[in-house]
Protein backbone atom coordinates (compact mmCIF):
# COMPACT_ATOMS: atom_id res chain seq x y z
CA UNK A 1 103.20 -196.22 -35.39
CA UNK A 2 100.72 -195.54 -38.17
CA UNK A 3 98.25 -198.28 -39.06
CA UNK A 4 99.53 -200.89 -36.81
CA UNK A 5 98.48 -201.94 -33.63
CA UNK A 6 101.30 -203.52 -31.49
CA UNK A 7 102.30 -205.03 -28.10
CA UNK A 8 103.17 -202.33 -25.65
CA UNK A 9 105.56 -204.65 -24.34
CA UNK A 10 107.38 -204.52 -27.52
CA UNK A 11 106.76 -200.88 -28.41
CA UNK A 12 108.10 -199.95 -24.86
CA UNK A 13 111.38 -201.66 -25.40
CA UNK A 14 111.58 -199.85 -28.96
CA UNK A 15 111.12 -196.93 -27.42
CA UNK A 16 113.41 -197.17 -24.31
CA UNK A 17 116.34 -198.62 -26.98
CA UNK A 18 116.36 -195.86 -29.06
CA UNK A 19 116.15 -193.24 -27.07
CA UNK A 20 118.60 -194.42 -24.35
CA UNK A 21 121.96 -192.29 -23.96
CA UNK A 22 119.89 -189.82 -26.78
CA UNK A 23 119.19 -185.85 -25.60
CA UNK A 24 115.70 -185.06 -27.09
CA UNK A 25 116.20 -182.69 -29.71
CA UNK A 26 114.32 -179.01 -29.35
CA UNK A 27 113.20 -177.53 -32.37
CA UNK A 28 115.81 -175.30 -33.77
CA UNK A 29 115.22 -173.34 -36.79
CA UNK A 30 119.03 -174.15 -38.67
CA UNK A 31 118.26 -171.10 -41.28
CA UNK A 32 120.83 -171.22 -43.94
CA UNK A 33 122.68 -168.29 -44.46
CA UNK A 34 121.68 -165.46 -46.59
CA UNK A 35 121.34 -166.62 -50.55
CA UNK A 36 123.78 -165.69 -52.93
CA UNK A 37 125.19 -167.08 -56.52
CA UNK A 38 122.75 -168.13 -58.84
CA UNK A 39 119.04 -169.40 -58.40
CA UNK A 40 115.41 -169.53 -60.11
CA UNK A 41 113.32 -167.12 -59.44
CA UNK A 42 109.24 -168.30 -59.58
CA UNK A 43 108.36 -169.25 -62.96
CA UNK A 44 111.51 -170.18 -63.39
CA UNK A 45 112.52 -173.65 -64.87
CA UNK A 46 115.98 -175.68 -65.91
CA UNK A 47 115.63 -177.75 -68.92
CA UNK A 48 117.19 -181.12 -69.53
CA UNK A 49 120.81 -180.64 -69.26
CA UNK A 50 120.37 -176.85 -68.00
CA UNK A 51 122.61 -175.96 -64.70
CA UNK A 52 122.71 -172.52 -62.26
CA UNK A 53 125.95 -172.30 -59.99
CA UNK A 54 127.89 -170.30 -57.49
CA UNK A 55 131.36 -170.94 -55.61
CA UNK A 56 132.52 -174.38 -56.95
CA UNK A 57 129.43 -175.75 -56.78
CA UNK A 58 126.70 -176.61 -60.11
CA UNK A 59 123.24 -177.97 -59.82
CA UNK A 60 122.43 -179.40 -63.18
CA UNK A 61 119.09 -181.03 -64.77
CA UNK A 62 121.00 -184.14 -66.05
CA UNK A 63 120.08 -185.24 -69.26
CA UNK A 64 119.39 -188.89 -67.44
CA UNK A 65 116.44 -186.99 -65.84
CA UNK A 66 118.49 -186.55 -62.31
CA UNK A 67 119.04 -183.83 -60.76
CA UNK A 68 122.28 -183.33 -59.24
CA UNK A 69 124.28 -181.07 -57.34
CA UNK A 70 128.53 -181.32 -57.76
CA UNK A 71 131.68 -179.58 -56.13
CA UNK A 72 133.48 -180.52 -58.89
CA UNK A 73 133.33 -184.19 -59.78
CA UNK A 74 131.59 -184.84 -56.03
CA UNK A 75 128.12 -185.25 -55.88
CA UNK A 76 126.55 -183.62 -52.86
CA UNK A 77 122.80 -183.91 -53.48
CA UNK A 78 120.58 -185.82 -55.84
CA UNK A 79 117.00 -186.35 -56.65
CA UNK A 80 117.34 -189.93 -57.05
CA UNK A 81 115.44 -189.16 -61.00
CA UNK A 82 117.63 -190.87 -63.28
CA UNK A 83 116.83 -192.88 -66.27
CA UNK A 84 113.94 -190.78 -67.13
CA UNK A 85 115.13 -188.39 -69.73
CA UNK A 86 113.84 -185.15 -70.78
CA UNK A 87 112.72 -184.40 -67.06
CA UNK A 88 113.07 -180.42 -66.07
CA UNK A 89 112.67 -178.26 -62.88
CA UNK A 90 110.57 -175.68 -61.90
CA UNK A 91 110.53 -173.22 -59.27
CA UNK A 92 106.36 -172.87 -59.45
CA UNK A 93 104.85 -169.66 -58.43
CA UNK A 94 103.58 -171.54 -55.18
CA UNK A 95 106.61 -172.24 -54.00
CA UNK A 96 107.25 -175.65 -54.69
CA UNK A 97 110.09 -176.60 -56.44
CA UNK A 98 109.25 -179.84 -58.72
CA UNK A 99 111.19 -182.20 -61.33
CA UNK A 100 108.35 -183.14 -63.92
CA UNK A 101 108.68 -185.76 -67.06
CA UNK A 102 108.60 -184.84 -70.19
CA UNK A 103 104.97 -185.91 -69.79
CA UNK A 104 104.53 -183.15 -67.08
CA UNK A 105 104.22 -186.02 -63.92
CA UNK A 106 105.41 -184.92 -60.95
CA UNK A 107 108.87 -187.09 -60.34
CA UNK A 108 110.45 -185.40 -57.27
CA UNK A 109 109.35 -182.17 -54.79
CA UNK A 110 110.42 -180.05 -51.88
CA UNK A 111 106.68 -180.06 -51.18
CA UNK A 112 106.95 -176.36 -50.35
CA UNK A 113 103.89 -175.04 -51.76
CA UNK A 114 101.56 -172.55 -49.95
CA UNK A 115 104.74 -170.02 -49.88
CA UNK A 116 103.95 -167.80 -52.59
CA UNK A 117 106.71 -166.47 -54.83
CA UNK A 118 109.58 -168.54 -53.32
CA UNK A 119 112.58 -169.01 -55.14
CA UNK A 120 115.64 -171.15 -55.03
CA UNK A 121 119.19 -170.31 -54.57
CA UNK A 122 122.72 -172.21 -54.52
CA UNK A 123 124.63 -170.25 -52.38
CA UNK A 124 128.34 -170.04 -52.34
CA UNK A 125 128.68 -172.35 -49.59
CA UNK A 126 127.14 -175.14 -51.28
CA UNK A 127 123.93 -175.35 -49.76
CA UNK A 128 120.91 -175.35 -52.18
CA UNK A 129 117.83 -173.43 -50.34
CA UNK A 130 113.88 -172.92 -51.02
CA UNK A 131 113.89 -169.36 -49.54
CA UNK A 132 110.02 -167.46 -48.94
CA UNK A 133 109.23 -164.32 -50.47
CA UNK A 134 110.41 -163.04 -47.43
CA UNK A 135 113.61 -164.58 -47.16
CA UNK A 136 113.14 -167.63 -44.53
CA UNK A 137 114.36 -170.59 -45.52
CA UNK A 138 111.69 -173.44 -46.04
CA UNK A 139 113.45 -176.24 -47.94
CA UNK A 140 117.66 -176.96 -47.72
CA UNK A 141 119.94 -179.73 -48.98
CA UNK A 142 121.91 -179.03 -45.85
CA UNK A 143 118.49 -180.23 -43.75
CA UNK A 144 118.02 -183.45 -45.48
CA UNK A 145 119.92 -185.69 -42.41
CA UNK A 146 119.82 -183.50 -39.38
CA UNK A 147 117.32 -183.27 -36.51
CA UNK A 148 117.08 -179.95 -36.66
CA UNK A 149 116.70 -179.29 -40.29
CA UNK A 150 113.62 -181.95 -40.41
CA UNK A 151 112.12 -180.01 -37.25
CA UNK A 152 112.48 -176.56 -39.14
CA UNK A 153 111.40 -177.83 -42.15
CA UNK A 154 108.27 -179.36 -40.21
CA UNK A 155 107.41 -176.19 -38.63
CA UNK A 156 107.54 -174.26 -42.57
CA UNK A 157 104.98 -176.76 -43.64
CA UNK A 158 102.57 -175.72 -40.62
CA UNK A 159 100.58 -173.31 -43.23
CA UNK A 160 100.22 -175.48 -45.50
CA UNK A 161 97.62 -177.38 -43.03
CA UNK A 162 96.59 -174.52 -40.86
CA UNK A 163 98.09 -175.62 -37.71
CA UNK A 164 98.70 -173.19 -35.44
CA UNK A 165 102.69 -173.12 -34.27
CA UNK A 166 102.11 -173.54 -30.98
CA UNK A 167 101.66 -177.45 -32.34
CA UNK A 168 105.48 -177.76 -32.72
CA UNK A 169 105.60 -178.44 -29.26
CA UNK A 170 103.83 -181.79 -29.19
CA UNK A 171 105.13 -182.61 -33.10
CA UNK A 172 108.57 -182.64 -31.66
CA UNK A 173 107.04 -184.96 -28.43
CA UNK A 174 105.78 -187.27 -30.64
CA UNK A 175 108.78 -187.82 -33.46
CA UNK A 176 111.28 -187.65 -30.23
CA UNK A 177 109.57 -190.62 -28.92
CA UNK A 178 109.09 -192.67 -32.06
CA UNK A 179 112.66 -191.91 -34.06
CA UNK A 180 113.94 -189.01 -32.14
CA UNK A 181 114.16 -187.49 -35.31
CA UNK A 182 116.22 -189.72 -37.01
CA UNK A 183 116.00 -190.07 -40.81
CA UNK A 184 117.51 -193.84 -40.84
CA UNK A 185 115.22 -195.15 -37.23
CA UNK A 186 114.55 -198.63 -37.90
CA UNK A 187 112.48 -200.66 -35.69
CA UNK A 188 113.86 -203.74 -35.65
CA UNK A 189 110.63 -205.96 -34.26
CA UNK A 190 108.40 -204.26 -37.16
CA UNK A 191 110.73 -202.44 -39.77
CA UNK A 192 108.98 -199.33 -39.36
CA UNK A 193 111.31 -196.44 -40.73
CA UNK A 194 112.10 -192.80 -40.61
CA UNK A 195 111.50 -190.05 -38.42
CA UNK A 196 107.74 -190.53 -38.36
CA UNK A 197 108.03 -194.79 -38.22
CA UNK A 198 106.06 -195.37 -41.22
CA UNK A 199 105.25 -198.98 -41.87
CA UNK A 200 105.55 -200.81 -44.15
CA UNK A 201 108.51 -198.04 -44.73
CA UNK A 202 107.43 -198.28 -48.74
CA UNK A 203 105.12 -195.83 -47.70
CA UNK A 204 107.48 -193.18 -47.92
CA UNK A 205 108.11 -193.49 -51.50
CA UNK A 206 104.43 -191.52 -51.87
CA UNK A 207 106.27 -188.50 -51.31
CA UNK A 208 109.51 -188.77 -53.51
CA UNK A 209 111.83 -191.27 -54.60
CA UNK A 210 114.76 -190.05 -51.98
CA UNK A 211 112.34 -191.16 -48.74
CA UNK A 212 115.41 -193.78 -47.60
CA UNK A 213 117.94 -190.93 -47.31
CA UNK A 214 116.42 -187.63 -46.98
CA UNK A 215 114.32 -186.49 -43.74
CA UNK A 216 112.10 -183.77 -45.32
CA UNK A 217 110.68 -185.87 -47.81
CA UNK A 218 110.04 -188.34 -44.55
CA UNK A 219 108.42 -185.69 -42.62
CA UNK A 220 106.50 -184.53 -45.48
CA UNK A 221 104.82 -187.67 -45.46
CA UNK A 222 104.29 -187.56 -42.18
CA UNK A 223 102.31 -184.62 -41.70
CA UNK A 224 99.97 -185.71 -44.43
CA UNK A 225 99.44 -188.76 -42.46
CA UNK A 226 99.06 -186.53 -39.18
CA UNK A 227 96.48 -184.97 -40.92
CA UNK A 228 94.50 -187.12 -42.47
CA UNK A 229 94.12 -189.35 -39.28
CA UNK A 230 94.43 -186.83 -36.75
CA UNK A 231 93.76 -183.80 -38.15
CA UNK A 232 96.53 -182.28 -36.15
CA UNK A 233 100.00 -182.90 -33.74
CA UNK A 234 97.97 -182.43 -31.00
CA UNK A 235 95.29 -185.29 -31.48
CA UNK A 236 98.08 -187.68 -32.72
CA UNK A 237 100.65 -186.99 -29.68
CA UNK A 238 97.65 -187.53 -27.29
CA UNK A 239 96.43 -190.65 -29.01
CA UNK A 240 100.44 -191.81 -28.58
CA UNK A 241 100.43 -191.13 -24.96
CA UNK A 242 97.22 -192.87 -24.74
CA UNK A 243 98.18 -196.22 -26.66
CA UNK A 244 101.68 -196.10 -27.36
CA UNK A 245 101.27 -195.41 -30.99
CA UNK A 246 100.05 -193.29 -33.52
């Protein structure tokens, strides 16, 4: 668990609650299905109260500063960005789709850069996707609470470090043990949260204001920590088998 040394006693009982009665979740790559409706293409930006759409579903630039996605009155995603008007999105040529302020800070991200000439689509389905040039799917709203949407966004945001992905393997070791991939883990002895157990869980926020609900901006996060301490999944799942955490 990042920056905390703990008890193995406790971390062992953490460990064996969570997981018990739980499969272990392989990495599965849940691709979306193929884009279609509207979308921005790179360069591409909405304005404040601008809005792209396809099916029954709209994903507007709020005038509040949010950015929400409706099927008709229903909200199905948002950025968590209100009450800072005159915000805007951007589908940058690097492939990260961004909400800036008025001011031009950086307010929310899919953190997808690296992917050159990606572009966005809400598809007819509902789902709003980051796809690559190429057409894989890097970023989804669909991924934000499920196992295998974290663990396929994870493996996108390999070449953005230069991991090879033969890492996957021991990524997915080391997030099944700690949260099993869980967007909402909670450790209840230390309050450490989300799928990579960061604590305090505040920590999250440094990677968008939706860290309590949404699993990519968690494992976002995580890999930078991964990084920075470890330099890769490999050093930090062998320093967890070693001392219990990471």
């Amino acid at each position: 668990m990042p920056n905390v040394l703990r008890r193995m006693t406790k971390r062992v009982r953490w460990a064996a609650a969570l997981t018990a009665g739980l499969l272990l979740t392989p990495l599965v790559l849940a691709i979306p299905a193929s884009a279609s409706g509207s979308g921005l293409s790179p360069g591409e930006r909405l304005n404040s109260g601008g809005s792209i759409s396809a099916g029954g579903y709209q994903l507007i630039m709020q005038t509040d500063g949010n950015l929400v996605e409706y099927q008709g009155s229903s909200v199905v995603f948002a950025s968590g960005t209100a009450g800072q008007a005159g915000n805007y999105l951007v589908m940058q040529g690097d492939g990260n789709l961004v909400v800036y302020s008025s001011g031009g800070a950086w307010k929310w991200q899919t953190a997808t850069s690296d992917h050159n000439n990606a572009r966005l689509a809400i598809q007819t389905d509902g789902n709003v996707v980051v796809y690559s040039s190429g057409g894989t799917a890097l970023w989804a709203q669909s991924w934000r609470q499920t196992a295998g949407g974290a663990q396929a966004y994870a493996l996108q945001s390999f070449v953005h470090y230069g991991w090879a992905a033969s890492e996957q393997t021991n990524l997915v070791n080391l997030w099944n043990r700690e949260s099993n991939w869980r967007w909402n883990a909670t450790n209840p002895s230390s309050g450490a949260y989300g799928i990579p157990q960061a604590l305090p869980a505040s920590k999250l926020a440094a990677n968008g204001p939706d860290w309590q609900t949404d699993g990519q901006t968690q494992v976002a996060w995580g890999l930078s920590y991964i990084s920075g301490r470890y330099g890769d999944p490999n050093a930090a799942w062998a320093h967890e088998q070693a001392y219990g955490w990471y």
